[in-house]
PDB file of N, CA and C in Angstrom:
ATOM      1  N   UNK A   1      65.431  60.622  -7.877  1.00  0.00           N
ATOM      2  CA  UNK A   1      64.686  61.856  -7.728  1.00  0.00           C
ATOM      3  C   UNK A   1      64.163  62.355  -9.080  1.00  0.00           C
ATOM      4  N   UNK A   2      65.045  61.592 -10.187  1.00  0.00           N
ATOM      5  CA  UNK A   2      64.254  62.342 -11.579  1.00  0.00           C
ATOM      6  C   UNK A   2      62.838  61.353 -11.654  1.00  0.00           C
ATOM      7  N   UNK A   3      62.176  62.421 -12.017  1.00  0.00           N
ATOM      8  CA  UNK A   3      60.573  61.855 -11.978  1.00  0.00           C
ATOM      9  C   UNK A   3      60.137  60.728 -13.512  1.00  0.00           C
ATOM     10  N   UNK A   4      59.911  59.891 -13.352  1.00  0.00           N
ATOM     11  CA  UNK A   4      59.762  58.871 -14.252  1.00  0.00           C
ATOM     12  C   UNK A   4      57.997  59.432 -15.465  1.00  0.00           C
ATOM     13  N   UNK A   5      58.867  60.387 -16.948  1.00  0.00           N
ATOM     14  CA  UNK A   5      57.811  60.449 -17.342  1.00  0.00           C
ATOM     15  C   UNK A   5      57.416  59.497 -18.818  1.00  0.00           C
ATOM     16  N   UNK A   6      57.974  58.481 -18.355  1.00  0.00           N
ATOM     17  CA  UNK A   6      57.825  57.699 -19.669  1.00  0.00           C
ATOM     18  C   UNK A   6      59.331  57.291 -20.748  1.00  0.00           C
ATOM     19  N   UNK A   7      59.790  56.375 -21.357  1.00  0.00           N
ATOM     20  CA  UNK A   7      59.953  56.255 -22.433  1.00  0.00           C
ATOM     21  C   UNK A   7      59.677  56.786 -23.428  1.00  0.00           C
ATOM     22  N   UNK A   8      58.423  56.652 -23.971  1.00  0.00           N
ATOM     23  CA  UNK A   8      57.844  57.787 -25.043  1.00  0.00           C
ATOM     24  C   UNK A   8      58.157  59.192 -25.637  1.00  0.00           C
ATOM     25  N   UNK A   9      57.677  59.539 -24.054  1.00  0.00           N
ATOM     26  CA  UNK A   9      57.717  60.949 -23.992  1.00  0.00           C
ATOM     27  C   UNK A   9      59.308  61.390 -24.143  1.00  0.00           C
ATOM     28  N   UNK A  10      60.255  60.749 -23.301  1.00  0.00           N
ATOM     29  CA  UNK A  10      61.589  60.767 -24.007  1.00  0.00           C
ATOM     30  C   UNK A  10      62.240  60.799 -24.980  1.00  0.00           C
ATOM     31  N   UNK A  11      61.378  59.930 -26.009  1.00  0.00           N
ATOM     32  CA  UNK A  11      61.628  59.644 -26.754  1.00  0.00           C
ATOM     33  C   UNK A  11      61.588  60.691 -27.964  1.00  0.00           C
ATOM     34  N   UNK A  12      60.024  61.666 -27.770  1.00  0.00           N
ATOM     35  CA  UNK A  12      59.781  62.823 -28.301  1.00  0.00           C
ATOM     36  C   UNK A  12      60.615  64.028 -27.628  1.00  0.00           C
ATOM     37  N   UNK A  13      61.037  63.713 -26.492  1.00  0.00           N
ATOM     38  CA  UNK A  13      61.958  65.166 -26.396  1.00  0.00           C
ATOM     39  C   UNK A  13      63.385  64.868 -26.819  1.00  0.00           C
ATOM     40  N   UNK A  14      63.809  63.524 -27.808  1.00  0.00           N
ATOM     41  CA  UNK A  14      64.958  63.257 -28.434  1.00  0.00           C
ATOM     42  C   UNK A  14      65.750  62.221 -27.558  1.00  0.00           C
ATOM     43  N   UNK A  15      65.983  61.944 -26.443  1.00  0.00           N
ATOM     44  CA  UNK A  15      66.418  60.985 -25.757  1.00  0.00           C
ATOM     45  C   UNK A  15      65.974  59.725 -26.930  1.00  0.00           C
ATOM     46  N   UNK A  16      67.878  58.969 -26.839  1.00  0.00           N
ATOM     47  CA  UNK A  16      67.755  57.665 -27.488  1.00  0.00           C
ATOM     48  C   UNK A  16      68.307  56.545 -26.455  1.00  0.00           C
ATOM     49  N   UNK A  17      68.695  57.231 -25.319  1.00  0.00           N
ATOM     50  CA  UNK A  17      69.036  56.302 -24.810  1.00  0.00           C
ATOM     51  C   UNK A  17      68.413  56.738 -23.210  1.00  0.00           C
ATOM     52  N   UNK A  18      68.168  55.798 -22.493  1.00  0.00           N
ATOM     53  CA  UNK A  18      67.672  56.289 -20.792  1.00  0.00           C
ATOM     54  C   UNK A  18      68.264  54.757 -19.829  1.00  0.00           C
ATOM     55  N   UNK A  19      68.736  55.421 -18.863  1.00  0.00           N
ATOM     56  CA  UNK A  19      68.935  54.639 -17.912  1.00  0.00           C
ATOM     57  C   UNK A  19      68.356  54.149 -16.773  1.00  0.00           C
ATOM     58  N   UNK A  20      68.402  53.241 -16.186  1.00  0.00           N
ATOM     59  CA  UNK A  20      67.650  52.184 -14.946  1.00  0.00           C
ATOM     60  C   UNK A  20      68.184  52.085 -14.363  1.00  0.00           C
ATOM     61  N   UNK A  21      69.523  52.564 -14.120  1.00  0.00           N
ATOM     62  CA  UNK A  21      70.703  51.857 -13.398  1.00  0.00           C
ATOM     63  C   UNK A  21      70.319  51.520 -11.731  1.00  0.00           C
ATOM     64  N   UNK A  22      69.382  52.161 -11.188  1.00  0.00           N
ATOM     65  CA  UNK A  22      69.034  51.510  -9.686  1.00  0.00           C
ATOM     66  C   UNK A  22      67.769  50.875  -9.280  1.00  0.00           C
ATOM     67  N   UNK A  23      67.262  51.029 -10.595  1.00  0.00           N
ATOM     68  CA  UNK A  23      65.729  49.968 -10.963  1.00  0.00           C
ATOM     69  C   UNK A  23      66.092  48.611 -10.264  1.00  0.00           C
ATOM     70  N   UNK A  24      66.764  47.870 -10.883  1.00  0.00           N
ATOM     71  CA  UNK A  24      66.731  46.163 -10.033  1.00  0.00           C
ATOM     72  C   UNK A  24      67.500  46.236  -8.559  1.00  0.00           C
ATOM     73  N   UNK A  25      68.597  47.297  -8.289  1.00  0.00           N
ATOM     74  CA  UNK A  25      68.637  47.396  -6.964  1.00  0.00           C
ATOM     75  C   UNK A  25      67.651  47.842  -6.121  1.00  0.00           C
ATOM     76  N   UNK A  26      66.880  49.096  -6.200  1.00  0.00           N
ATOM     77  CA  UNK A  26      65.162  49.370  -5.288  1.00  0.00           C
ATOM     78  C   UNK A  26      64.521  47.818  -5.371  1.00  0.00           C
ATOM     79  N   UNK A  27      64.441  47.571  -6.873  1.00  0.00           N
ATOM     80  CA  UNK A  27      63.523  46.337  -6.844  1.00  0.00           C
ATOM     81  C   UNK A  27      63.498  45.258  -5.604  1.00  0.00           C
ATOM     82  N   UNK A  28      64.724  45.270  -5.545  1.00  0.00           N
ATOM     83  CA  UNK A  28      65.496  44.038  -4.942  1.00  0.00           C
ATOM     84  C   UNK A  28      65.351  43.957  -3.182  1.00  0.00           C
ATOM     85  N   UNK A  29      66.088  45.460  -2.866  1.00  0.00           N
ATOM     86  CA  UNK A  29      65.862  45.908  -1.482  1.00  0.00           C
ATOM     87  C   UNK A  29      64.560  46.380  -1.200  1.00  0.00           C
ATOM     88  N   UNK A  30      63.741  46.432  -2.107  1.00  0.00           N
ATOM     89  CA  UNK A  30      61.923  46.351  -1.596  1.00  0.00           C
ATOM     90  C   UNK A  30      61.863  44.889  -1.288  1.00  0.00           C
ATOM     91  N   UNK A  31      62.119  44.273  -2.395  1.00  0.00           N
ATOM     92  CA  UNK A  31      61.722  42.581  -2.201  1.00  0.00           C
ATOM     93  C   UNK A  31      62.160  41.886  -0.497  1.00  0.00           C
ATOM     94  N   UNK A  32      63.659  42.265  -0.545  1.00  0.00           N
ATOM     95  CA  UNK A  32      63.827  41.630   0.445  1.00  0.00           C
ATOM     96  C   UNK A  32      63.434  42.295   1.744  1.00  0.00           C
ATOM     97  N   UNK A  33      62.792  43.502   1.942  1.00  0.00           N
ATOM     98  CA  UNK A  33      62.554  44.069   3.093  1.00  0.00           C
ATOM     99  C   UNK A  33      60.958  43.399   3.379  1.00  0.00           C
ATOM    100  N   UNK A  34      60.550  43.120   2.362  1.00  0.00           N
ATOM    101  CA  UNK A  34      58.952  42.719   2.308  1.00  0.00           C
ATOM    102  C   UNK A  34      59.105  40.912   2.663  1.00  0.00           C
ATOM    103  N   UNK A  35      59.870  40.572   1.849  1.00  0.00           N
ATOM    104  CA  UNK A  35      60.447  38.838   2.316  1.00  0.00           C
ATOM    105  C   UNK A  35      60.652  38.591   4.201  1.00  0.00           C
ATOM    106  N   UNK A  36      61.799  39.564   4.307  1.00  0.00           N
ATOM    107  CA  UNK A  36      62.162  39.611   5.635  1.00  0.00           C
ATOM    108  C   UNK A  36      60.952  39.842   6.817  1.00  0.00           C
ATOM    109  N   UNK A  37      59.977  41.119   6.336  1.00  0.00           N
ATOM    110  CA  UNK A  37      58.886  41.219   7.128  1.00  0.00           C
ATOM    111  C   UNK A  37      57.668  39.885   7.226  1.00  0.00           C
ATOM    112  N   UNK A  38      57.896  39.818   5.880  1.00  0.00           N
ATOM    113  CA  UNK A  38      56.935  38.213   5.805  1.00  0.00           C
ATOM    114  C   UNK A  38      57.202  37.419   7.156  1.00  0.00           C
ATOM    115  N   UNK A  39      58.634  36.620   6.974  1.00  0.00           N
ATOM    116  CA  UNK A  39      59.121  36.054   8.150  1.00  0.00           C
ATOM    117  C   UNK A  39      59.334  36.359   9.227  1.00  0.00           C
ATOM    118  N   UNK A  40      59.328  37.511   9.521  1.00  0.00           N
ATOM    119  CA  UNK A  40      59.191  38.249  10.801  1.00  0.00           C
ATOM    120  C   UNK A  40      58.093  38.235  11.681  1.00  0.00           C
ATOM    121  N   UNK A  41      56.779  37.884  11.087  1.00  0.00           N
ATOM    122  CA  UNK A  41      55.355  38.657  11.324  1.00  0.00           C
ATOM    123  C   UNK A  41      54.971  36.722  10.954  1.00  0.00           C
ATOM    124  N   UNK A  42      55.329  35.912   9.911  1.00  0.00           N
ATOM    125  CA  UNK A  42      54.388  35.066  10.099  1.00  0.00           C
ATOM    126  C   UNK A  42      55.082  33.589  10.712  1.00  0.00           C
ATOM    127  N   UNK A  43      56.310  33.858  10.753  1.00  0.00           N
ATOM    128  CA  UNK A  43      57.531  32.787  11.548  1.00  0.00           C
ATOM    129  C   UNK A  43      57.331  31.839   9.739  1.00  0.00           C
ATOM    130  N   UNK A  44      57.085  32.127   8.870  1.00  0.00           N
ATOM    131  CA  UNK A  44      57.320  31.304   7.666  1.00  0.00           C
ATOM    132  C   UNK A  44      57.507  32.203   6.261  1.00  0.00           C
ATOM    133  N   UNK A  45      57.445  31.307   5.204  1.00  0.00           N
ATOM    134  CA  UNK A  45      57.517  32.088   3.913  1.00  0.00           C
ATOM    135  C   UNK A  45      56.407  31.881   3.029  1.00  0.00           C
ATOM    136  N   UNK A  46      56.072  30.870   3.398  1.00  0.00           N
ATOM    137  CA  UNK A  46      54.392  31.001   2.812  1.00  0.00           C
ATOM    138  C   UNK A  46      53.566  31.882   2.321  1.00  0.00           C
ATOM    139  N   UNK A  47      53.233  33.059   2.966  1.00  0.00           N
ATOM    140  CA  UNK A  47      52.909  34.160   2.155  1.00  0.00           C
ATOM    141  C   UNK A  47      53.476  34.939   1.198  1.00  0.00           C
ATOM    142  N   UNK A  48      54.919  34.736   1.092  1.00  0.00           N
ATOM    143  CA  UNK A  48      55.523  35.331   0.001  1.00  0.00           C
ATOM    144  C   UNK A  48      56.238  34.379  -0.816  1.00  0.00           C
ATOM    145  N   UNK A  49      55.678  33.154  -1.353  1.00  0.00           N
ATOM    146  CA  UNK A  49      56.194  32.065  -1.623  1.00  0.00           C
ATOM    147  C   UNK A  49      56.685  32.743  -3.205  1.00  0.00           C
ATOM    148  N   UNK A  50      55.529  33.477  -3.187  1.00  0.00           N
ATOM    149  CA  UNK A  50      55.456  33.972  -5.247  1.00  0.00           C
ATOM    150  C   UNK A  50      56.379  34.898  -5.169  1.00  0.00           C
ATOM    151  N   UNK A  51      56.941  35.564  -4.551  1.00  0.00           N
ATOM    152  CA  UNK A  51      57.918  36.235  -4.430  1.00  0.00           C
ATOM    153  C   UNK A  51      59.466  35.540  -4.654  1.00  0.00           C
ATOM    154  N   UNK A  52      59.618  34.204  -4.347  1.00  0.00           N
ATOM    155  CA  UNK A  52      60.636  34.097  -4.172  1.00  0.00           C
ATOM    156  C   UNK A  52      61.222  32.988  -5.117  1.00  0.00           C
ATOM    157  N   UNK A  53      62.752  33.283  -6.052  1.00  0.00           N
ATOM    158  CA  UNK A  53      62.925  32.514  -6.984  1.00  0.00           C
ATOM    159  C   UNK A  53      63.148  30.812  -6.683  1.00  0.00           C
ATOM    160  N   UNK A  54      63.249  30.149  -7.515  1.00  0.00           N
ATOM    161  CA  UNK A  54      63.025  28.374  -7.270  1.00  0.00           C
ATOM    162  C   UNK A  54      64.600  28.357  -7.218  1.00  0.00           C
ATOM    163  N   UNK A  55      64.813  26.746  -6.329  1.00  0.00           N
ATOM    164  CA  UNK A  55      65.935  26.793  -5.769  1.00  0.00           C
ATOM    165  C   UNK A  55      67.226  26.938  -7.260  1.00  0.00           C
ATOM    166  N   UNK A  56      66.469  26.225  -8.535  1.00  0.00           N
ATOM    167  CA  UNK A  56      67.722  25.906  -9.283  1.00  0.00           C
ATOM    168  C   UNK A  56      67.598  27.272 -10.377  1.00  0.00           C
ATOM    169  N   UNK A  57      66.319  28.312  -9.904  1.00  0.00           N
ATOM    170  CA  UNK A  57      66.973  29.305 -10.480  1.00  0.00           C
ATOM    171  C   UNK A  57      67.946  30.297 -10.153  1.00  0.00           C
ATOM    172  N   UNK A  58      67.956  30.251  -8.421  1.00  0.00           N
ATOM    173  CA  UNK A  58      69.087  30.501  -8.006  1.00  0.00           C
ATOM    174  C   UNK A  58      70.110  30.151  -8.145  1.00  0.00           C
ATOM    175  N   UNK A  59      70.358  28.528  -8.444  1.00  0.00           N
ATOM    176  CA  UNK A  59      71.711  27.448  -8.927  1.00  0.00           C
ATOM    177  C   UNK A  59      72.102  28.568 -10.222  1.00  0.00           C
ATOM    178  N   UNK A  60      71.251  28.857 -11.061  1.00  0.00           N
ATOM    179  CA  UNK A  60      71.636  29.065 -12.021  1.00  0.00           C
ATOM    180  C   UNK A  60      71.950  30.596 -12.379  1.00  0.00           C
ATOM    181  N   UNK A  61      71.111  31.533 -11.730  1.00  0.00           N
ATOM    182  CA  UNK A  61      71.605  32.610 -11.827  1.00  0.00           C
ATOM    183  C   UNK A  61      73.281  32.720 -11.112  1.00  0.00           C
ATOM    184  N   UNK A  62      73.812  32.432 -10.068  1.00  0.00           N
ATOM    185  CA  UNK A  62      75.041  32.087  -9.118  1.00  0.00           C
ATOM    186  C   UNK A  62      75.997  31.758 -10.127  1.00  0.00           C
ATOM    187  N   UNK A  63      75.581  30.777 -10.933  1.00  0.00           N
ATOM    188  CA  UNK A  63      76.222  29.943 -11.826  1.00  0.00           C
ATOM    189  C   UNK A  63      76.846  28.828 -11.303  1.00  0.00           C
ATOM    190  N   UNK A  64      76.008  28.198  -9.992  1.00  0.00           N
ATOM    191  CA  UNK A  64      77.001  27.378  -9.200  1.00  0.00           C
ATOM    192  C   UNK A  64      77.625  26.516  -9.685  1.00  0.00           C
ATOM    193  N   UNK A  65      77.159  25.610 -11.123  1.00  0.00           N
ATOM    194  CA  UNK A  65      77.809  24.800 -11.856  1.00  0.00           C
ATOM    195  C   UNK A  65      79.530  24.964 -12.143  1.00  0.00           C
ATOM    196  N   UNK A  66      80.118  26.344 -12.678  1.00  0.00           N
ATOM    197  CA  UNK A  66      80.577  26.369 -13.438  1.00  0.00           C
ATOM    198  C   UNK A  66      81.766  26.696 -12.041  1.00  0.00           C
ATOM    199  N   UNK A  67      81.339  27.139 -11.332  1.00  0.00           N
ATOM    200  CA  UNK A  67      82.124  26.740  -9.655  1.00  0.00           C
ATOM    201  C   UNK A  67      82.517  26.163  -9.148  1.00  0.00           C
ATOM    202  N   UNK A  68      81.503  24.627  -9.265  1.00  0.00           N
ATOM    203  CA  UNK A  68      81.399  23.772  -8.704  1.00  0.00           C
ATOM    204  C   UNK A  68      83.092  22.878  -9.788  1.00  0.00           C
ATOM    205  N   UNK A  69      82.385  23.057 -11.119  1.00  0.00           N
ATOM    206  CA  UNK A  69      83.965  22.461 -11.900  1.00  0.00           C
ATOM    207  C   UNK A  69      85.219  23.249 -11.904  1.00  0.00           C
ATOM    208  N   UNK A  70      84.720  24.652 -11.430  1.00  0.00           N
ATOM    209  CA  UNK A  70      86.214  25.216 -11.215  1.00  0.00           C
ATOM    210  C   UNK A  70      87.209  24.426  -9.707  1.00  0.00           C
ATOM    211  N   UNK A  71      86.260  24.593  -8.878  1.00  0.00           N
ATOM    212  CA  UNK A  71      86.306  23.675  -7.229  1.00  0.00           C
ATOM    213  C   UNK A  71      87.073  22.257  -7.793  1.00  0.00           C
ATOM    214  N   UNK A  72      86.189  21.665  -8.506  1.00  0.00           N
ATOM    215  CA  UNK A  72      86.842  20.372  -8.585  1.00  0.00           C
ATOM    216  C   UNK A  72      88.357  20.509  -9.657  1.00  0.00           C
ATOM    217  N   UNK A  73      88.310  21.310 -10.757  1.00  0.00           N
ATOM    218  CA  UNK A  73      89.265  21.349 -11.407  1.00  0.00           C
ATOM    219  C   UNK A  73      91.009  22.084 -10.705  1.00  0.00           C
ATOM    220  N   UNK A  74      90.738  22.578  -9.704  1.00  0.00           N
ATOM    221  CA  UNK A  74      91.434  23.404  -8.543  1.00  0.00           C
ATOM    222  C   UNK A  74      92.075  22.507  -7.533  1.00  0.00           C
ATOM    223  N   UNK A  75      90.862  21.689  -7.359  1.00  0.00           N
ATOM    224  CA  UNK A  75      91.278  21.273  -5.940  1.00  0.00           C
ATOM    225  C   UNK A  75      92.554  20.711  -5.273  1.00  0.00           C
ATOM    226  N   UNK A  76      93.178  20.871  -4.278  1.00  0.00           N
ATOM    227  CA  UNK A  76      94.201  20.410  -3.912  1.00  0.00           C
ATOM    228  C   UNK A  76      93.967  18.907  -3.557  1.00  0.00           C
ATOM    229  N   UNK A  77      94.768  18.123  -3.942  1.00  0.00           N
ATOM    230  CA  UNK A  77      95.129  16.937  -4.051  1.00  0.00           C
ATOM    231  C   UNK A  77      96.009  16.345  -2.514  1.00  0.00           C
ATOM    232  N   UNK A  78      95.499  15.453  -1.797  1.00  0.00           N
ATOM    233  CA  UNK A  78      96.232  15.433  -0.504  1.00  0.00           C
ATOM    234  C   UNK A  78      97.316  14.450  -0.869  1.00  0.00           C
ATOM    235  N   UNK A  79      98.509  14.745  -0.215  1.00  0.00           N
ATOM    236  CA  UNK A  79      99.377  14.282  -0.571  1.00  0.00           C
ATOM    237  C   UNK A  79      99.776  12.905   0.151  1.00  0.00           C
ATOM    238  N   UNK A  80     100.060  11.429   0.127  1.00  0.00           N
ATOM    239  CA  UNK A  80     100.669  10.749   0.438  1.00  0.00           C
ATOM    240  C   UNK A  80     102.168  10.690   1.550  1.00  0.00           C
TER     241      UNK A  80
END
């Protein structure tokens, strides 16, 4: 609800520091409400292809790697 008047201008009324804290969450729940309608309306993703991250930047944001060696470094061993 606080009205977004800039950085700058913050900056001149002394603010050194400002927060975003629900910036990439809106971001996010716009994205996916607009993703979801995509597929809703065109039975594909095609139209929002640019919207949506590549598979191994998802691998990598997840960090699935470092999972994947925890998984294996974990794993239970079947017993004989």
């Amino acid at each position: 609800m606080t009205p977004d008047i800039g950085q700058g201008k913050l900056a001149q009324m002394g603010f050194g520091l400002v927060l975003y804290a629900n910036a990439a969450l809106q971001a996010a729940l716009k994205a996916s409400r607009d993703v979801l309608a995509a597929l809703k309306r065109d039975g594909s993703l095609h139209a929002v292809a640019d919207k949506l991250a590549s598979f191994g930047e998802r691998q990598r944001t997840v960090a699935k790697a470092t999972y994947d060696a925890l998984e294996k470094r974990y794993a239970v061993q079947p017993v004989d």
